[in-house]
PDB file of N, CA and C in Angstrom:
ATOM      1  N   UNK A   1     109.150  87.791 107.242  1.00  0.00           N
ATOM      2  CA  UNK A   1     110.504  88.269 107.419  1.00  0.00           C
ATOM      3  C   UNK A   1     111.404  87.407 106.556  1.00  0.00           C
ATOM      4  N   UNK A   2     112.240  88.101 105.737  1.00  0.00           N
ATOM      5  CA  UNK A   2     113.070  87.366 105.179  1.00  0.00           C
ATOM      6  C   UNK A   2     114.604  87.876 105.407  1.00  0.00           C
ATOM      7  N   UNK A   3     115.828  86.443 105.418  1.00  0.00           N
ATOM      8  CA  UNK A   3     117.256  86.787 105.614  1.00  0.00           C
ATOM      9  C   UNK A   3     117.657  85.822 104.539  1.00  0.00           C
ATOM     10  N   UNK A   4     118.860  85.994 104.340  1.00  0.00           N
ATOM     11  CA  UNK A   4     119.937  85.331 103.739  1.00  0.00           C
ATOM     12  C   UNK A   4     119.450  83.594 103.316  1.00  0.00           C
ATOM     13  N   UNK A   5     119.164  83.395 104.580  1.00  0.00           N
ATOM     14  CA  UNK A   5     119.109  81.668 104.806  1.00  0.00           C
ATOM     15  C   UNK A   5     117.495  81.537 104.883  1.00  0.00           C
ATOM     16  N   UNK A   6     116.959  82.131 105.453  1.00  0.00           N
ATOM     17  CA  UNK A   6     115.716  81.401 105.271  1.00  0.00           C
ATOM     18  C   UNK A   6     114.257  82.853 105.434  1.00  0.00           C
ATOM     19  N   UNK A   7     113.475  82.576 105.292  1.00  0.00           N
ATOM     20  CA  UNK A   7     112.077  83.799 105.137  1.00  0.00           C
ATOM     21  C   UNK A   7     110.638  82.929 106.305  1.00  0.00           C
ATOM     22  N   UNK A   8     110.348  83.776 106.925  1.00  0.00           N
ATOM     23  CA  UNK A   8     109.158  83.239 107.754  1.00  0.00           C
ATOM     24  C   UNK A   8     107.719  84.266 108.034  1.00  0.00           C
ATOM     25  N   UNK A   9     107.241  83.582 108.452  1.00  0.00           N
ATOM     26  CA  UNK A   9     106.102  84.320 108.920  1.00  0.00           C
ATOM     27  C   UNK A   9     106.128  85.431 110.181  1.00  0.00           C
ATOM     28  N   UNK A  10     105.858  86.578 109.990  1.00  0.00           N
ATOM     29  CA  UNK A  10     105.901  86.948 111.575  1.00  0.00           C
ATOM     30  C   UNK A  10     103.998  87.268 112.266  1.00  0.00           C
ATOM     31  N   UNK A  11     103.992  86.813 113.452  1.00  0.00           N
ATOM     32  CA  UNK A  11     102.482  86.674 113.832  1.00  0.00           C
ATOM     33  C   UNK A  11     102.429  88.267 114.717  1.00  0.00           C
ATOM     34  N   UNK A  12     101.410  88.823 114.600  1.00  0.00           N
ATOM     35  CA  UNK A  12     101.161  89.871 115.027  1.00  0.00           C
ATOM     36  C   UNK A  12      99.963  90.074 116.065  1.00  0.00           C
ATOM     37  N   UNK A  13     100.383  90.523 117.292  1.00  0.00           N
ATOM     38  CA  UNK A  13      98.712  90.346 117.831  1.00  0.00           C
ATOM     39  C   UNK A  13      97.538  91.067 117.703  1.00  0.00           C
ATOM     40  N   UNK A  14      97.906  91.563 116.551  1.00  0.00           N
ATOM     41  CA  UNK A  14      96.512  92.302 115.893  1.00  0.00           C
ATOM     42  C   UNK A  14      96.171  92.398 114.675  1.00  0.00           C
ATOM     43  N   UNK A  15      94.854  92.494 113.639  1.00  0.00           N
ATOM     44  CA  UNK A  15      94.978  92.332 112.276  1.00  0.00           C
ATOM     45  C   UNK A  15      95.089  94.131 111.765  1.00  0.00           C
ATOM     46  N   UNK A  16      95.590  94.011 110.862  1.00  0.00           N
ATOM     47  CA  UNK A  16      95.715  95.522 110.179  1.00  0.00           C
ATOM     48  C   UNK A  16      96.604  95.291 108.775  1.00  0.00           C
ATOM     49  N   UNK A  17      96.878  96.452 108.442  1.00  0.00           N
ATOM     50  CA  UNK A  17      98.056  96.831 107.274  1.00  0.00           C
ATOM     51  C   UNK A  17      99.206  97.022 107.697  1.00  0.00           C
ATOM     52  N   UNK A  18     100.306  96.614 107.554  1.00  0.00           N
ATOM     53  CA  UNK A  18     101.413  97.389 107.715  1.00  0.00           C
ATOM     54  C   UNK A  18     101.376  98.169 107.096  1.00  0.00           C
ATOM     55  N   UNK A  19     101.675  99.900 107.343  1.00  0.00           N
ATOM     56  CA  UNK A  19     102.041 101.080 106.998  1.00  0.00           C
ATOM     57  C   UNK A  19     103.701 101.490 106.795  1.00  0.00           C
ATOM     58  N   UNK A  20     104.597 100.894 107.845  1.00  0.00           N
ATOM     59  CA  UNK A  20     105.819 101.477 107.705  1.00  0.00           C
ATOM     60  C   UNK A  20     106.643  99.891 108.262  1.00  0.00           C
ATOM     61  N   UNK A  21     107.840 100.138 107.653  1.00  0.00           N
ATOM     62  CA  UNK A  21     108.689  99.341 108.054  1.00  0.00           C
ATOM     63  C   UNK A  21     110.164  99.923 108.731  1.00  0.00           C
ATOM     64  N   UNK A  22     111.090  99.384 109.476  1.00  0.00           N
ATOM     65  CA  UNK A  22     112.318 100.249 110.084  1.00  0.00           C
ATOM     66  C   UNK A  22     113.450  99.890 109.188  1.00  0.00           C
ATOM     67  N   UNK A  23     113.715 100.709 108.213  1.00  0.00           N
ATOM     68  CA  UNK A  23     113.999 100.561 107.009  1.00  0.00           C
ATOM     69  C   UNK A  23     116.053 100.730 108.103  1.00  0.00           C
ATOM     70  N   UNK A  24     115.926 101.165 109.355  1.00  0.00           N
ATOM     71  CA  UNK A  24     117.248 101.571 109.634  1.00  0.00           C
ATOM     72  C   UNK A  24     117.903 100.209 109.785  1.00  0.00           C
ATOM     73  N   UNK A  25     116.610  98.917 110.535  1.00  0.00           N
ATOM     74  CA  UNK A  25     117.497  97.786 110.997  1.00  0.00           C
ATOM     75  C   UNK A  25     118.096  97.238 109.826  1.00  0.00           C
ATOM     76  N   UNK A  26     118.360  97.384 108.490  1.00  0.00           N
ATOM     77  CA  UNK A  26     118.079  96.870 107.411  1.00  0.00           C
ATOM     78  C   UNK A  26     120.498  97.164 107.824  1.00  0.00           C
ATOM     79  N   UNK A  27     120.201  98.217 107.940  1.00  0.00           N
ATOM     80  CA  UNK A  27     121.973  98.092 108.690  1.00  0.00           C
ATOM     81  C   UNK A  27     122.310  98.282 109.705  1.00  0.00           C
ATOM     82  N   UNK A  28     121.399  97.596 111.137  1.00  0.00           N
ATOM     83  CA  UNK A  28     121.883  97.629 112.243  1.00  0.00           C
ATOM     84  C   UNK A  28     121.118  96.279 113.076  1.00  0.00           C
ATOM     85  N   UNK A  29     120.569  95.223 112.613  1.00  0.00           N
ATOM     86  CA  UNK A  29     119.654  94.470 112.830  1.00  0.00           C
ATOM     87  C   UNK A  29     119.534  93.909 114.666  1.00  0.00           C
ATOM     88  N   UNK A  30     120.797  94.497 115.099  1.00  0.00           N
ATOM     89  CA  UNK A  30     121.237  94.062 116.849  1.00  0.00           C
ATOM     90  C   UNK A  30     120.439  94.992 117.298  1.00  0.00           C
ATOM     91  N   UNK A  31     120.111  96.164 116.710  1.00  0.00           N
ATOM     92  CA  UNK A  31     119.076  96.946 117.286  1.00  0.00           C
ATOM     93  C   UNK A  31     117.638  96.549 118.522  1.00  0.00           C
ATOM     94  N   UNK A  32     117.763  95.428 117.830  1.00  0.00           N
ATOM     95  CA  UNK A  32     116.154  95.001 118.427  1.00  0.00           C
ATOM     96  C   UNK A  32     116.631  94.172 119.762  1.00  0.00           C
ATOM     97  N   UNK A  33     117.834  93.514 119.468  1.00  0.00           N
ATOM     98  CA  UNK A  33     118.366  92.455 120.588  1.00  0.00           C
ATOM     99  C   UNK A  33     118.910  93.741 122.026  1.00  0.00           C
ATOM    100  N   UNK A  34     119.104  94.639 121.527  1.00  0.00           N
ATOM    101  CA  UNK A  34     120.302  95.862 122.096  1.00  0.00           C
ATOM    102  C   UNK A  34     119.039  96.509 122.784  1.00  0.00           C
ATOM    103  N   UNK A  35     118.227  97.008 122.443  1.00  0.00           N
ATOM    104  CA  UNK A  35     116.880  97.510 123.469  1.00  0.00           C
ATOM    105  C   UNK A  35     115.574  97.083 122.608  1.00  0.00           C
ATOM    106  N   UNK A  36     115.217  96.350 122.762  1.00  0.00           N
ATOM    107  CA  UNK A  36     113.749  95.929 122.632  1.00  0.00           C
ATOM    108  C   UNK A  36     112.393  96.750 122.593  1.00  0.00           C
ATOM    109  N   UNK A  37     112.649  97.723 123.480  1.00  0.00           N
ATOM    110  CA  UNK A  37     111.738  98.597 123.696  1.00  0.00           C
ATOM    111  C   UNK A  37     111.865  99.799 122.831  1.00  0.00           C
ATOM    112  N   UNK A  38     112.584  99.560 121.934  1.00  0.00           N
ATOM    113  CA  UNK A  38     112.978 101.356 121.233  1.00  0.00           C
ATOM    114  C   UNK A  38     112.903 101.006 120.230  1.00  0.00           C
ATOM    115  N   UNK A  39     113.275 100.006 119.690  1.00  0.00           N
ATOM    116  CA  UNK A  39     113.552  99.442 118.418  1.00  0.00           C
ATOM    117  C   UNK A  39     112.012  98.984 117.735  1.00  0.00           C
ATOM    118  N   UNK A  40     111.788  98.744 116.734  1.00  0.00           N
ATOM    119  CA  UNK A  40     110.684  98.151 115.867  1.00  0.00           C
ATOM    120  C   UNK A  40     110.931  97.721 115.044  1.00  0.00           C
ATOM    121  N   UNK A  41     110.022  96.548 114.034  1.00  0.00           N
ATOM    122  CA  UNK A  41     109.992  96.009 113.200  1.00  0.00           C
ATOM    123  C   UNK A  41     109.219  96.984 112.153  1.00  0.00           C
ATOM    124  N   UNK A  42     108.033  96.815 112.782  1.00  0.00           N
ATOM    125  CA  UNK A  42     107.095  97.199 111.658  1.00  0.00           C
ATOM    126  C   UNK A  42     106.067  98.006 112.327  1.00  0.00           C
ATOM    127  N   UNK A  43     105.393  98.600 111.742  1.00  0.00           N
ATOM    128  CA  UNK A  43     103.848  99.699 111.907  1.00  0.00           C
ATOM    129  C   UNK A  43     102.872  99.374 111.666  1.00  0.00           C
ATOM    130  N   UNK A  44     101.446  99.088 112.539  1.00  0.00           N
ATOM    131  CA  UNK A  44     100.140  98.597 111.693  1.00  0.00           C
ATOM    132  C   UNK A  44      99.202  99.366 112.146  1.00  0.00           C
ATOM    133  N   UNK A  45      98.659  99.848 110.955  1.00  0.00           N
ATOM    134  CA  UNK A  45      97.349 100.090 111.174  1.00  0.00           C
ATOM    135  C   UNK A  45      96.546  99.378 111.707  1.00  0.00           C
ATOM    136  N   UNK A  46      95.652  99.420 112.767  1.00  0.00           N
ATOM    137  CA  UNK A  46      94.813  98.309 112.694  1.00  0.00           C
ATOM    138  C   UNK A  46      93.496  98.224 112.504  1.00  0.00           C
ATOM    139  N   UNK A  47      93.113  96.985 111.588  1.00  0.00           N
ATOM    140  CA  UNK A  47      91.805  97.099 111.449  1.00  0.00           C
ATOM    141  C   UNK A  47      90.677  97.265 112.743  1.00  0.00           C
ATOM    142  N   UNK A  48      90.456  96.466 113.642  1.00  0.00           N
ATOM    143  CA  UNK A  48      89.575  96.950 114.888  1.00  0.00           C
ATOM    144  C   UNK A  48      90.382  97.596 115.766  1.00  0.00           C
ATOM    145  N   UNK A  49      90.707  98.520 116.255  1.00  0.00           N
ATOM    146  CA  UNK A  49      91.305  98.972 117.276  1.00  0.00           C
ATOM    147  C   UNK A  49      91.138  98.487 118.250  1.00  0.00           C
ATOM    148  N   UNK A  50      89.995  98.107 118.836  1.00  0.00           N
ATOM    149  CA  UNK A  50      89.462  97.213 120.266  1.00  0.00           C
ATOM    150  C   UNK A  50      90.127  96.216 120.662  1.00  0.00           C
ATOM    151  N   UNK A  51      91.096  95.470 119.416  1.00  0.00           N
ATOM    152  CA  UNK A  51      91.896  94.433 119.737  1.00  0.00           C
ATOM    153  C   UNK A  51      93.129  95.271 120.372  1.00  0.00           C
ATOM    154  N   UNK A  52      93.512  96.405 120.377  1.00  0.00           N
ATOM    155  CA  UNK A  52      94.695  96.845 120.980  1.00  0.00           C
ATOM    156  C   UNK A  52      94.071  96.774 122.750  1.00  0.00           C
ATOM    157  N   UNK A  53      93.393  96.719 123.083  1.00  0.00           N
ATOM    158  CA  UNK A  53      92.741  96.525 124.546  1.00  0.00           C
ATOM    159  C   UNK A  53      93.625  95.526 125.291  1.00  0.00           C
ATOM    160  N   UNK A  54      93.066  94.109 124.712  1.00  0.00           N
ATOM    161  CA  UNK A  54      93.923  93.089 125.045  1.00  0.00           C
ATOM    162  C   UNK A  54      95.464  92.466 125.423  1.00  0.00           C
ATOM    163  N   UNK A  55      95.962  93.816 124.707  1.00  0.00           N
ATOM    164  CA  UNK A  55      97.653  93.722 124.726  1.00  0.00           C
ATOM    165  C   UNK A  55      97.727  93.973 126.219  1.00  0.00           C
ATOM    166  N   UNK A  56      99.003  93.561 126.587  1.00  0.00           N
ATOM    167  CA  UNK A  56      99.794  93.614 127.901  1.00  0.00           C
ATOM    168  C   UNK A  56     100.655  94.515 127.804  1.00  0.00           C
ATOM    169  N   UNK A  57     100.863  95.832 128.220  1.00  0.00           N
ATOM    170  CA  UNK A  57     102.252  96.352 128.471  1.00  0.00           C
ATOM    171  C   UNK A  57     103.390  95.471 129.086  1.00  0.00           C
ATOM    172  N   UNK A  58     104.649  96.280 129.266  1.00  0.00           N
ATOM    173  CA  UNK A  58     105.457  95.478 129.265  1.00  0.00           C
ATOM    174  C   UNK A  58     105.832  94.594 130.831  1.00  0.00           C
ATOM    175  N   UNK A  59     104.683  95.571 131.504  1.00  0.00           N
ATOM    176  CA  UNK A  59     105.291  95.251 133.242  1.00  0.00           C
ATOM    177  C   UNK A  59     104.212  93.549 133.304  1.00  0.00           C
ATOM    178  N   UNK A  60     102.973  94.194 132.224  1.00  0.00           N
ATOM    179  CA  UNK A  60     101.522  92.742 133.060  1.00  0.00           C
ATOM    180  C   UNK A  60     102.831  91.661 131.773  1.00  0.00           C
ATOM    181  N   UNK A  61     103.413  91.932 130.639  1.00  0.00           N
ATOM    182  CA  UNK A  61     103.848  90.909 130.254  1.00  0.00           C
ATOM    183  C   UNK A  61     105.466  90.076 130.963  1.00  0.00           C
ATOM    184  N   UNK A  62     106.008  90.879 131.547  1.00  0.00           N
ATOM    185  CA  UNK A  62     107.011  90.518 132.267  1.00  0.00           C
ATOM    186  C   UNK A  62     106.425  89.619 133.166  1.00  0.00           C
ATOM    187  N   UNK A  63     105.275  90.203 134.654  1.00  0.00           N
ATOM    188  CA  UNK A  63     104.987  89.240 135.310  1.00  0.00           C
ATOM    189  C   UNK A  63     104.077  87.867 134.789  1.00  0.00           C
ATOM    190  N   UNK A  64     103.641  88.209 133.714  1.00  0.00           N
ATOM    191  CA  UNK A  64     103.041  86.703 133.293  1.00  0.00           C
ATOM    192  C   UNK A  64     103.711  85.580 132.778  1.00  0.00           C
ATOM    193  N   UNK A  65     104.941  85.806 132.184  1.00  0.00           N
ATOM    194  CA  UNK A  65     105.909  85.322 132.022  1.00  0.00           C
ATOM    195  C   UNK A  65     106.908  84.613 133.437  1.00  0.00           C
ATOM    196  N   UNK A  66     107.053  85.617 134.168  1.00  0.00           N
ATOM    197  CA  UNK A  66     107.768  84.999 135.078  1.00  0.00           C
ATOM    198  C   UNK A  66     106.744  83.922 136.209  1.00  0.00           C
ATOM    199  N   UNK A  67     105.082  83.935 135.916  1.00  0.00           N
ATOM    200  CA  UNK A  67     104.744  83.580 136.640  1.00  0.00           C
ATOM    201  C   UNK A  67     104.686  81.762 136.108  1.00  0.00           C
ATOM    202  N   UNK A  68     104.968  82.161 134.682  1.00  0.00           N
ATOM    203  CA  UNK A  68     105.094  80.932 134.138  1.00  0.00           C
ATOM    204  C   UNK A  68     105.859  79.900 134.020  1.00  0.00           C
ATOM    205  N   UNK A  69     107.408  80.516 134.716  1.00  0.00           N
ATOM    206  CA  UNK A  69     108.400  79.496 134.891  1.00  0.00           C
ATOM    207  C   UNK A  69     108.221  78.252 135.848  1.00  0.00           C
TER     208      UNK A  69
END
């Protein structure tokens, strides 16, 4: 990811290609802060699919989080 001031890495929890990017945040970037859930960065193909298994929706990642405070 790159801005104005500085460019970083973004980590993904799966390996693939990016296919598409959200070419809209490019003039609305609060988008993502404003609903999280609607908004996107980016699109990946992924190379093993089996790694999409592992992901948490948003309810097992909410409570694992809060179980962590």
């Amino acid at each position: 990811m790159e801005s104005v001031k500085a460019a970083a890495d973004v980590y993904a929890p799966v390996s693939g290609v990016v296919v598409a990017a959200n070419a809209a945040l490019l003039d609305a970037p609060q988008s993502i802060n404003e609903n999280a859930y609607g908004a996107w960065l980016f699109r990946v193909k992924p190379d093993d699919p089996s790694e999409l298994g592992s992901l948490l929706d948003a309810r097992a990642y909410t409570d694992q989080a809060a179980s962590e405070e």
